[in-house]
N, C-alpha and C. Protein backbone atom coordinates (compact mmCIF):
# COMPACT_ATOMS: atom_id res chain seq x y z
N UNK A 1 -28.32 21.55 13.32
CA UNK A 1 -28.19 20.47 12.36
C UNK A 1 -29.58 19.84 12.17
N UNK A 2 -29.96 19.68 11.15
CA UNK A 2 -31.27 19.18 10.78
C UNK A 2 -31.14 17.22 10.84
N UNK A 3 -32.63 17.05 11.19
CA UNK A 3 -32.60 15.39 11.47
C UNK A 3 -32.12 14.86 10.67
N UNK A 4 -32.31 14.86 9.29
CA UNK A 4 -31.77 14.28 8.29
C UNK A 4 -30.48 13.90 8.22
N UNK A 5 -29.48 15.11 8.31
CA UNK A 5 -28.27 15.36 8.52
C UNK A 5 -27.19 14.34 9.87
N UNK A 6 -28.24 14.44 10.84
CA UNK A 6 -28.04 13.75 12.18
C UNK A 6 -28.13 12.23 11.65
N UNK A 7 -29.16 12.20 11.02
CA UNK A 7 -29.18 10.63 10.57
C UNK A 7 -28.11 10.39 9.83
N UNK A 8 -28.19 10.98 8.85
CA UNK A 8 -27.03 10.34 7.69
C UNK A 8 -25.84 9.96 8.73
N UNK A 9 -25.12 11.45 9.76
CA UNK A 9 -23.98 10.72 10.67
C UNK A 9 -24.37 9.55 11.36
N UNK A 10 -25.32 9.38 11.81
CA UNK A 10 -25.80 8.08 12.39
C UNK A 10 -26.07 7.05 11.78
N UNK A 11 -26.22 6.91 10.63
CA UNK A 11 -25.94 5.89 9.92
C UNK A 11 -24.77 5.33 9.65
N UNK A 12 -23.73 6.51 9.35
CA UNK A 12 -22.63 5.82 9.08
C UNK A 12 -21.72 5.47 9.97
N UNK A 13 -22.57 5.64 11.52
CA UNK A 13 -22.45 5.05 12.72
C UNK A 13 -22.81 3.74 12.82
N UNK A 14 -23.97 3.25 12.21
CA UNK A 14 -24.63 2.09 12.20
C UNK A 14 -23.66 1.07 11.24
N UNK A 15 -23.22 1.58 10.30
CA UNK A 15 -22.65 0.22 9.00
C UNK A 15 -21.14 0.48 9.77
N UNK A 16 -20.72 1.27 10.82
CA UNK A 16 -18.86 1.07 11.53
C UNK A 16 -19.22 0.08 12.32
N UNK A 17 -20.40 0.06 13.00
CA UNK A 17 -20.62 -0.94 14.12
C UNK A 17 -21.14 -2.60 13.35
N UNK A 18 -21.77 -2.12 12.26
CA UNK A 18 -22.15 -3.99 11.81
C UNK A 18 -20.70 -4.30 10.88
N UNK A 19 -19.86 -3.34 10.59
CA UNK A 19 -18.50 -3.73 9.96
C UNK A 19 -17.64 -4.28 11.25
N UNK A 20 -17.77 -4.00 12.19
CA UNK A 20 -17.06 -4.23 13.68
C UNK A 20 -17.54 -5.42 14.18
N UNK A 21 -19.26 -5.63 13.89
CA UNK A 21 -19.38 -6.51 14.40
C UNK A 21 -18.93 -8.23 13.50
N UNK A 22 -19.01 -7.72 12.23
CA UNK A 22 -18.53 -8.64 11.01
C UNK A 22 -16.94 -9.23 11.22
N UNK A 23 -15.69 -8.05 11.55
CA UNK A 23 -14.62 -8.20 12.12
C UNK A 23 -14.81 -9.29 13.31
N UNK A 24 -15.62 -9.13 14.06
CA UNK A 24 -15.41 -10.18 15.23
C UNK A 24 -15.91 -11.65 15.11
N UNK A 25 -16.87 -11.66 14.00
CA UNK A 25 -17.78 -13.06 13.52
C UNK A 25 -16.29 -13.51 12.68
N UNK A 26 -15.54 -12.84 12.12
CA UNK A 26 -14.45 -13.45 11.28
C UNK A 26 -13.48 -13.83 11.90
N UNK A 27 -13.12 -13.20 13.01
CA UNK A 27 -12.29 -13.50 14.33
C UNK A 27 -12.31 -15.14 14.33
N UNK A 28 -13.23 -14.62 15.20
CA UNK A 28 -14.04 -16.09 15.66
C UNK A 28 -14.31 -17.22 14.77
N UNK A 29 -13.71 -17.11 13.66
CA UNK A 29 -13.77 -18.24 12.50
C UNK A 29 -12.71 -18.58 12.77
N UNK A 30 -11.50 -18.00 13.07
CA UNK A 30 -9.82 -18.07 12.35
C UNK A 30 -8.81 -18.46 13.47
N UNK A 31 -9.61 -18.23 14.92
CA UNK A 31 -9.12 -18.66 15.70
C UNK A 31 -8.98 -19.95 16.52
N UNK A 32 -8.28 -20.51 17.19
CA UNK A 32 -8.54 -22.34 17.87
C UNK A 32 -9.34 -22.14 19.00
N UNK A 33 -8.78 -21.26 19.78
CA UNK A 33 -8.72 -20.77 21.17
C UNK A 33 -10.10 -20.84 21.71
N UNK A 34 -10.64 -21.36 21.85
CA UNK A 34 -12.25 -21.86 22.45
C UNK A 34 -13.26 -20.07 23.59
N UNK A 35 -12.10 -19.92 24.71
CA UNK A 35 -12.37 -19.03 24.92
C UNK A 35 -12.68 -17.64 24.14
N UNK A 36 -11.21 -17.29 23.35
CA UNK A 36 -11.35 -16.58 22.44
C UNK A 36 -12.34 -16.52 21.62
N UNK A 37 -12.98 -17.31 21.26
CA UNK A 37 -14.15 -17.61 20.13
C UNK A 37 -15.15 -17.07 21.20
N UNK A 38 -15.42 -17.23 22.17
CA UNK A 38 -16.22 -16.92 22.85
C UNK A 38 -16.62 -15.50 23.00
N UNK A 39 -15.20 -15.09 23.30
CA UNK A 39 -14.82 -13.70 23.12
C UNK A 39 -15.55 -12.55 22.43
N UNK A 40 -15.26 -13.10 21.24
CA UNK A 40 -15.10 -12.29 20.03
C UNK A 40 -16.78 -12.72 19.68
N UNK A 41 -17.42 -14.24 19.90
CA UNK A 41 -18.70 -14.14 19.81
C UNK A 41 -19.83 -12.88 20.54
N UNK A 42 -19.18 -12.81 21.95
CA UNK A 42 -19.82 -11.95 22.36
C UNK A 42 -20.00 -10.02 22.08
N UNK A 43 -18.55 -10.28 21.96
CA UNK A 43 -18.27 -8.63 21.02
C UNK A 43 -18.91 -8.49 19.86
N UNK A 44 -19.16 -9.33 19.28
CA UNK A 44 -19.52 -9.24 18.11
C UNK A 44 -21.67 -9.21 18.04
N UNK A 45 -22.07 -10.18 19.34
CA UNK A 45 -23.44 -9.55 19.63
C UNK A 45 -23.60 -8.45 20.16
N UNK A 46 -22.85 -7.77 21.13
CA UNK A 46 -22.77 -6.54 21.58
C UNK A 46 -22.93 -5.50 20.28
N UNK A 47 -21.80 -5.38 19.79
CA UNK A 47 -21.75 -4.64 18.63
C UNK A 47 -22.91 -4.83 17.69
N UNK A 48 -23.56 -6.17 17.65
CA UNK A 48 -25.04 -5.51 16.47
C UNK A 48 -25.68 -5.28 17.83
N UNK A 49 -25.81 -5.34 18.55
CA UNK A 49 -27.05 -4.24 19.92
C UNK A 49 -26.98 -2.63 19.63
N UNK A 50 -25.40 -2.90 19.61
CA UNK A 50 -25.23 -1.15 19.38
C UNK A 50 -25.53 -0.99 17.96
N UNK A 51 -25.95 -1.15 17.10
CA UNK A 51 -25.90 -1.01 15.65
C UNK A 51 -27.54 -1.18 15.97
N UNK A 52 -27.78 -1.62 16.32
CA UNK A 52 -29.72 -1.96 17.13
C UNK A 52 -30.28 -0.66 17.78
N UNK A 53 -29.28 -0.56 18.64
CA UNK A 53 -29.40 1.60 19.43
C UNK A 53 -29.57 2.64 18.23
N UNK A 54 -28.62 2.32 17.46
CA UNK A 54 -27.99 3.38 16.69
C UNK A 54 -29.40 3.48 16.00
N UNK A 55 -29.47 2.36 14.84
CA UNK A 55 -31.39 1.94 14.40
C UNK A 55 -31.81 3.20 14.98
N UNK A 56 -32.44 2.39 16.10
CA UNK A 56 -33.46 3.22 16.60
C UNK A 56 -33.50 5.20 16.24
N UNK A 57 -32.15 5.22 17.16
CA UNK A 57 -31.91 6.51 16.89
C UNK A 57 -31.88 7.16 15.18
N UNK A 58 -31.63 6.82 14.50
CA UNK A 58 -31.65 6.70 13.10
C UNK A 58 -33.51 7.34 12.86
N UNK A 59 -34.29 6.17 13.64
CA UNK A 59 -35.52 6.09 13.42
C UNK A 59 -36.58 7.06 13.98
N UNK A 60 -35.76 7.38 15.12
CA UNK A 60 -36.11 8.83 16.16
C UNK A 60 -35.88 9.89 15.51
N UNK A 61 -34.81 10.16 14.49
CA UNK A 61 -34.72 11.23 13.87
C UNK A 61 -35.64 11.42 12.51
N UNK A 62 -36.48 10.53 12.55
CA UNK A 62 -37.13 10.82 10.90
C UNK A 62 -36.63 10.25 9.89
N UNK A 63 -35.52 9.21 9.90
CA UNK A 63 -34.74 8.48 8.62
C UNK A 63 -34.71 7.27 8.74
N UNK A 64 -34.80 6.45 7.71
CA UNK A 64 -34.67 5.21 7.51
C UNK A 64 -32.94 4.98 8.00
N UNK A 65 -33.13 3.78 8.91
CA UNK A 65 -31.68 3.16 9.51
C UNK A 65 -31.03 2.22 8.71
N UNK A 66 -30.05 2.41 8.44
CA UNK A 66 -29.06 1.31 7.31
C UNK A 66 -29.01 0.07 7.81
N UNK A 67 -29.44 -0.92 7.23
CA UNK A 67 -29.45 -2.59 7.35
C UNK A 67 -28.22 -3.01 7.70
N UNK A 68 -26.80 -2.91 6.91
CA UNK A 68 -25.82 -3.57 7.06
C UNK A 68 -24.77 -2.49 7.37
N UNK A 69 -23.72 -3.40 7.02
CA UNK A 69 -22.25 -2.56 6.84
C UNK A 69 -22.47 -1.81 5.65
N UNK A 70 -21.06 -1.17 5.43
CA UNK A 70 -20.67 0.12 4.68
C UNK A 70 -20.26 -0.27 3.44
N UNK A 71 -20.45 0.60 2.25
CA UNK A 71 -20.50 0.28 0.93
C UNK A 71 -18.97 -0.15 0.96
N UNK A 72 -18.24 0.66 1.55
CA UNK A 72 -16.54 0.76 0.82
C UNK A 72 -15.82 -0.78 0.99
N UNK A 73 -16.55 -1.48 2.05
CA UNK A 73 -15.80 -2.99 2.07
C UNK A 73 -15.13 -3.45 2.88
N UNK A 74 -15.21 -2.17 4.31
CA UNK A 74 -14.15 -2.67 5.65
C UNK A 74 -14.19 -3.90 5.83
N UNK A 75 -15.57 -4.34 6.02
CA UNK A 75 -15.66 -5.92 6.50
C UNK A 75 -14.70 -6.60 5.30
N UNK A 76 -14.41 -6.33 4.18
CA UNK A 76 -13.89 -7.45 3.75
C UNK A 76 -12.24 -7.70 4.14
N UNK A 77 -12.17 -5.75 4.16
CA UNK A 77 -10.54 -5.84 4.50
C UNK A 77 -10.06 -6.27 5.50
N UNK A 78 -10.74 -5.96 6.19
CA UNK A 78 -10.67 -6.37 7.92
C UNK A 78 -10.45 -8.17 7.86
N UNK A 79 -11.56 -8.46 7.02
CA UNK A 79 -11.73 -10.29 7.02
C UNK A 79 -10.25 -10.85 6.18
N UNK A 80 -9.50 -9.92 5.55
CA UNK A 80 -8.41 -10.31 4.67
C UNK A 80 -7.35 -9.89 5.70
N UNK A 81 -7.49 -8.42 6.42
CA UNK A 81 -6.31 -8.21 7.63
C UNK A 81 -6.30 -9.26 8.64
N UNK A 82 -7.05 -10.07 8.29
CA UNK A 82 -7.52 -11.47 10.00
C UNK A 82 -6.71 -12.24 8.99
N UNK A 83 -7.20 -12.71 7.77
CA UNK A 83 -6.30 -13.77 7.31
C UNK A 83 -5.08 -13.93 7.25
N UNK A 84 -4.26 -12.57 6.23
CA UNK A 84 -3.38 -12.50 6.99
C UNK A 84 -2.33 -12.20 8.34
N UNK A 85 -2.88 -11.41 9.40
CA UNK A 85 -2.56 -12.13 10.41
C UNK A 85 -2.14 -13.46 10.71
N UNK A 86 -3.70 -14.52 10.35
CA UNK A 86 -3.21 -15.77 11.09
C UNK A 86 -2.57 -16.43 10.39
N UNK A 87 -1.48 -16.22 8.94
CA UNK A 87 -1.18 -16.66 8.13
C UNK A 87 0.36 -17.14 9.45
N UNK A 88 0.49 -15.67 10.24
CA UNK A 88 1.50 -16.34 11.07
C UNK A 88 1.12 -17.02 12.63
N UNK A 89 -0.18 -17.52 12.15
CA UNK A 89 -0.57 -18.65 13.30
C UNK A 89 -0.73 -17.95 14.96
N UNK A 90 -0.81 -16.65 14.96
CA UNK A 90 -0.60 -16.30 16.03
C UNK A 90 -1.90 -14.97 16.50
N UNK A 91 -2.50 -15.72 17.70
CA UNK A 91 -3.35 -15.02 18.10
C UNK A 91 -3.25 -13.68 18.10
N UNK A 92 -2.26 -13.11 19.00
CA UNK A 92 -1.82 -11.89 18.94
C UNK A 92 -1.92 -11.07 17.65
N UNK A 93 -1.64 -11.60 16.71
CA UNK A 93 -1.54 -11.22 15.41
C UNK A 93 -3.39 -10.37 15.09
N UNK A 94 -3.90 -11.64 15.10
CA UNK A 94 -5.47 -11.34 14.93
C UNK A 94 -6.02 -10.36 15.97
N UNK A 95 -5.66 -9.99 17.01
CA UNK A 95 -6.14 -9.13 18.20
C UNK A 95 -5.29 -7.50 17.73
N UNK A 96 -4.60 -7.57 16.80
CA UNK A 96 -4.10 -6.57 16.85
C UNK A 96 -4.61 -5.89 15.79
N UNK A 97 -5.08 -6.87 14.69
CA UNK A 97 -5.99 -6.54 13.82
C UNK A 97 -7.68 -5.87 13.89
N UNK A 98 -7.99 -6.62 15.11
CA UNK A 98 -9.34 -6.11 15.59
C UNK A 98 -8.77 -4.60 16.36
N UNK A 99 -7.71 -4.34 17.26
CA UNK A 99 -7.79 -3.49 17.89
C UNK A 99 -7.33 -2.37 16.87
N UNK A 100 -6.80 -2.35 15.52
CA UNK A 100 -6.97 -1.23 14.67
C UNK A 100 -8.61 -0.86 14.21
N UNK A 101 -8.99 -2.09 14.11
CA UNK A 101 -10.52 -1.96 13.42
C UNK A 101 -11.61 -1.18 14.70
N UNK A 102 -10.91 -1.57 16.02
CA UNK A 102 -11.95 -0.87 16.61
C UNK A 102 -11.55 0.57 16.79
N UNK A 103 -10.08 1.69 16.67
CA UNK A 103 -9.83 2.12 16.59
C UNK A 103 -10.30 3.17 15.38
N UNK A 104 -10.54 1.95 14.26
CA UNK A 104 -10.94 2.91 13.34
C UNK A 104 -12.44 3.55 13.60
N UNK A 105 -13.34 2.63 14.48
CA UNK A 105 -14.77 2.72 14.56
C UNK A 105 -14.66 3.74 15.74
N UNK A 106 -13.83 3.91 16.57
CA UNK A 106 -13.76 4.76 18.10
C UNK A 106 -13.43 6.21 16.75
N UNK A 107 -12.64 6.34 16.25
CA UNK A 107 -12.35 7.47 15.40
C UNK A 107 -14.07 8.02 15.00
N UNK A 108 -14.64 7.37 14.07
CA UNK A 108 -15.54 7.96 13.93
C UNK A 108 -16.96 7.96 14.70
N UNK A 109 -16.74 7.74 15.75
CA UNK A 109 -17.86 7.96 16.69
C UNK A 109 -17.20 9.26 17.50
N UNK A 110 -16.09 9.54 17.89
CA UNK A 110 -15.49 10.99 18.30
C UNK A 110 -15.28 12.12 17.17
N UNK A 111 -15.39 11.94 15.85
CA UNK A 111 -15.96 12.45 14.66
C UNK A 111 -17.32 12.70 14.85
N UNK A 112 -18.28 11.92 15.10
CA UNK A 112 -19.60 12.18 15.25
C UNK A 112 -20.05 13.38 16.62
N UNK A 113 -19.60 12.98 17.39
CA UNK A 113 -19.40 13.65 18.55
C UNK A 113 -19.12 14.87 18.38
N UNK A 114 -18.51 15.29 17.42
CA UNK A 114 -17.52 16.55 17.41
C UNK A 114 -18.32 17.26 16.15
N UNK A 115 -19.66 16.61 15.77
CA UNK A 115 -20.28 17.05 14.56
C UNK A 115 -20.84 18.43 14.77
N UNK A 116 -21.61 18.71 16.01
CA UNK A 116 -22.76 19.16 16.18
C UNK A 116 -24.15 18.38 16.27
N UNK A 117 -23.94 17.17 16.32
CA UNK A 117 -25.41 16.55 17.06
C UNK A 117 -26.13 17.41 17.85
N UNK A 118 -27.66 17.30 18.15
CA UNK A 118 -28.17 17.46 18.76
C UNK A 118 -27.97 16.70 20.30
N UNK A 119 -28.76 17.21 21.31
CA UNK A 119 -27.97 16.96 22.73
C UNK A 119 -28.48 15.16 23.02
N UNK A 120 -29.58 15.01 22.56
CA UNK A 120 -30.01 13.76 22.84
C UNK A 120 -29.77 12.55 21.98
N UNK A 121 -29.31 12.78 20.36
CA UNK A 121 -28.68 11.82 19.47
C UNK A 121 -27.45 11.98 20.28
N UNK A 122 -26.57 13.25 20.63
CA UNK A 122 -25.05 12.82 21.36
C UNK A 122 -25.00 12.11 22.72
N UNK A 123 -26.21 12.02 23.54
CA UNK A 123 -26.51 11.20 24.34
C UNK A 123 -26.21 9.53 23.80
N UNK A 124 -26.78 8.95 22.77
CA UNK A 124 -26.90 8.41 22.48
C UNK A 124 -25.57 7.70 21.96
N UNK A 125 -25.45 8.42 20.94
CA UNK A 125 -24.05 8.40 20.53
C UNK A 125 -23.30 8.22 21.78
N UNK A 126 -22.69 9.01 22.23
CA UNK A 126 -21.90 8.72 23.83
C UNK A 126 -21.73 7.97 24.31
N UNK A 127 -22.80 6.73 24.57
CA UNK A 127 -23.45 5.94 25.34
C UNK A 127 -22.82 4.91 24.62
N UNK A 128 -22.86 4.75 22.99
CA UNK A 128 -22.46 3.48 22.34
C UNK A 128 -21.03 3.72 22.47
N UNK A 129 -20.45 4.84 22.47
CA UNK A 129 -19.08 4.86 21.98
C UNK A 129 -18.30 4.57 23.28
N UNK A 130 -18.81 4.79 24.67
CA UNK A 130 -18.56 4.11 25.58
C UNK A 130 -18.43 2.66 25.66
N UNK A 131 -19.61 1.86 25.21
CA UNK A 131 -19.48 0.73 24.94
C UNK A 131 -18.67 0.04 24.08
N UNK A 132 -17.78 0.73 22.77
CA UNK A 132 -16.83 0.35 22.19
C UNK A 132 -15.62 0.56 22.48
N UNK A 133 -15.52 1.29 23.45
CA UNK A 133 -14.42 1.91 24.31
C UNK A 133 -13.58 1.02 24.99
N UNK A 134 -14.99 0.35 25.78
CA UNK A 134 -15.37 -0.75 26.79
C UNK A 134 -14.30 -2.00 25.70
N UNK A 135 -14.81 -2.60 24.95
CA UNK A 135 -14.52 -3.60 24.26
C UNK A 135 -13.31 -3.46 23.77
N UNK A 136 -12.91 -1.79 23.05
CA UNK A 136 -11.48 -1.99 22.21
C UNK A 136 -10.74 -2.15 23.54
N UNK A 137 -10.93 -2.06 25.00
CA UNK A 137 -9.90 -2.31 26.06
C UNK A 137 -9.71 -3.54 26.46
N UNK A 138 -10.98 -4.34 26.34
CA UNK A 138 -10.90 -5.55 26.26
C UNK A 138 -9.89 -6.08 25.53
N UNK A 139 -10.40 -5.76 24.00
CA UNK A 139 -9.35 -6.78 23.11
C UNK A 139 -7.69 -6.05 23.37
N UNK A 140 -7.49 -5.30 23.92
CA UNK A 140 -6.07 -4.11 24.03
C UNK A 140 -5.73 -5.51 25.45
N UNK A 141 -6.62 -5.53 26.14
CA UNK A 141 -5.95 -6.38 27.54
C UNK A 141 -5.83 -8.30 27.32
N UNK A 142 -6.81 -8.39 25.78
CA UNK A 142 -6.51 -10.16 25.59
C UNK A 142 -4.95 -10.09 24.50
N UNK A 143 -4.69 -8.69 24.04
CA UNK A 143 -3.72 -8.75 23.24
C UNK A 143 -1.80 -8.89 24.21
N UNK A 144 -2.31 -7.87 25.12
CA UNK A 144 -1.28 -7.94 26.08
C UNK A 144 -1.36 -9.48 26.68
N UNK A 145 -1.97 -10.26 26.75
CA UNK A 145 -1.70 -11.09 27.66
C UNK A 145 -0.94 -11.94 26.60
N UNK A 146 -2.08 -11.92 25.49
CA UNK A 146 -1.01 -13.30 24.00
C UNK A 146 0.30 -12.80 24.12
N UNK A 147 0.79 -11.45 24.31
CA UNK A 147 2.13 -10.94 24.15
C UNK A 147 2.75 -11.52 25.01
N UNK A 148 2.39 -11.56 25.94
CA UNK A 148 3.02 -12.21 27.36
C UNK A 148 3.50 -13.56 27.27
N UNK A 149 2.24 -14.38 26.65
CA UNK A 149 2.20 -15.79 26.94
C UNK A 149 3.10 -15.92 25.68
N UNK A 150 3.18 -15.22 24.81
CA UNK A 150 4.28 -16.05 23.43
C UNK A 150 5.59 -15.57 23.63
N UNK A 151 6.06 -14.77 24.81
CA UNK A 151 7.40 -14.61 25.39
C UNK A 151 8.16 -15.35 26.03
């Protein structure tokens, strides 16, 4: 696979992760929950770090790295799947929304994976998608607990 090629998948690695990280800045608008805000603040710096990795790697391969999110508009849907969520006032609601969105971003980083990268962009790659791994279990274990507590 030629660098170019590697980039382009890595880019559209870069605008899943600042759309992910946009999902969690919107979170964190919609919610009361003080901790939670906290939460989702921090996921949401994590996630531009990894969108910061990705950069780089982008930049290691010979290609200019994509600034933002993705043309098609996840962030907005995502910011409209949060609204309505909390339309029924309920945390859980909004956590279940992020844990599709990170689902959708874990999808295409095991898409990427499965490209043919080279061994050291899939290093790389690997490495972040671990780290979103990390987080969609997070929000999978603050969702179980809202389930709990609104029983």
């Amino acid at each position: 696979m030629s660098g170019h090629s590697e980039a382009k998948i890595v880019n559209g690695l870069v605008a899943a992760c600042e759309d992910g990280a946009q999902a969690f800045r919107s979170a964190l608008k919609v919610v009361a929950d003080r901790d939670l805000k906290q939460v989702f603040y921090d996921l949401a710096i994590e996630r531009e770090h990894t969108a910061a990795e990705l950069r780089k790697l982008v930049h290691d391969l010979g290609d200019l790295p994509k600034e933002s999110g993705s043309a098609s508009g996840l962030a907005l849907r995502i910011y409209a799947d949060l609204k309505t969520a909390l339309s029924s006032n309920e945390e859980k609601a909004v956590l279940e929304e992020l844990e599709r969105s990170e689902d959708r971003i874990l999808g295409r980083f095991k898409a990427a994976l499965a490209s043919g990268l080279s061994a050291e962009a899939k290093d790389t790659v690997r490495a972040c998608h671990s780290e979103i791994l990390g987080s969609r279990q997070k929000i999978d274990a603050l969702r179980q607990r809202a389930a709990h507590d609104s029983s």
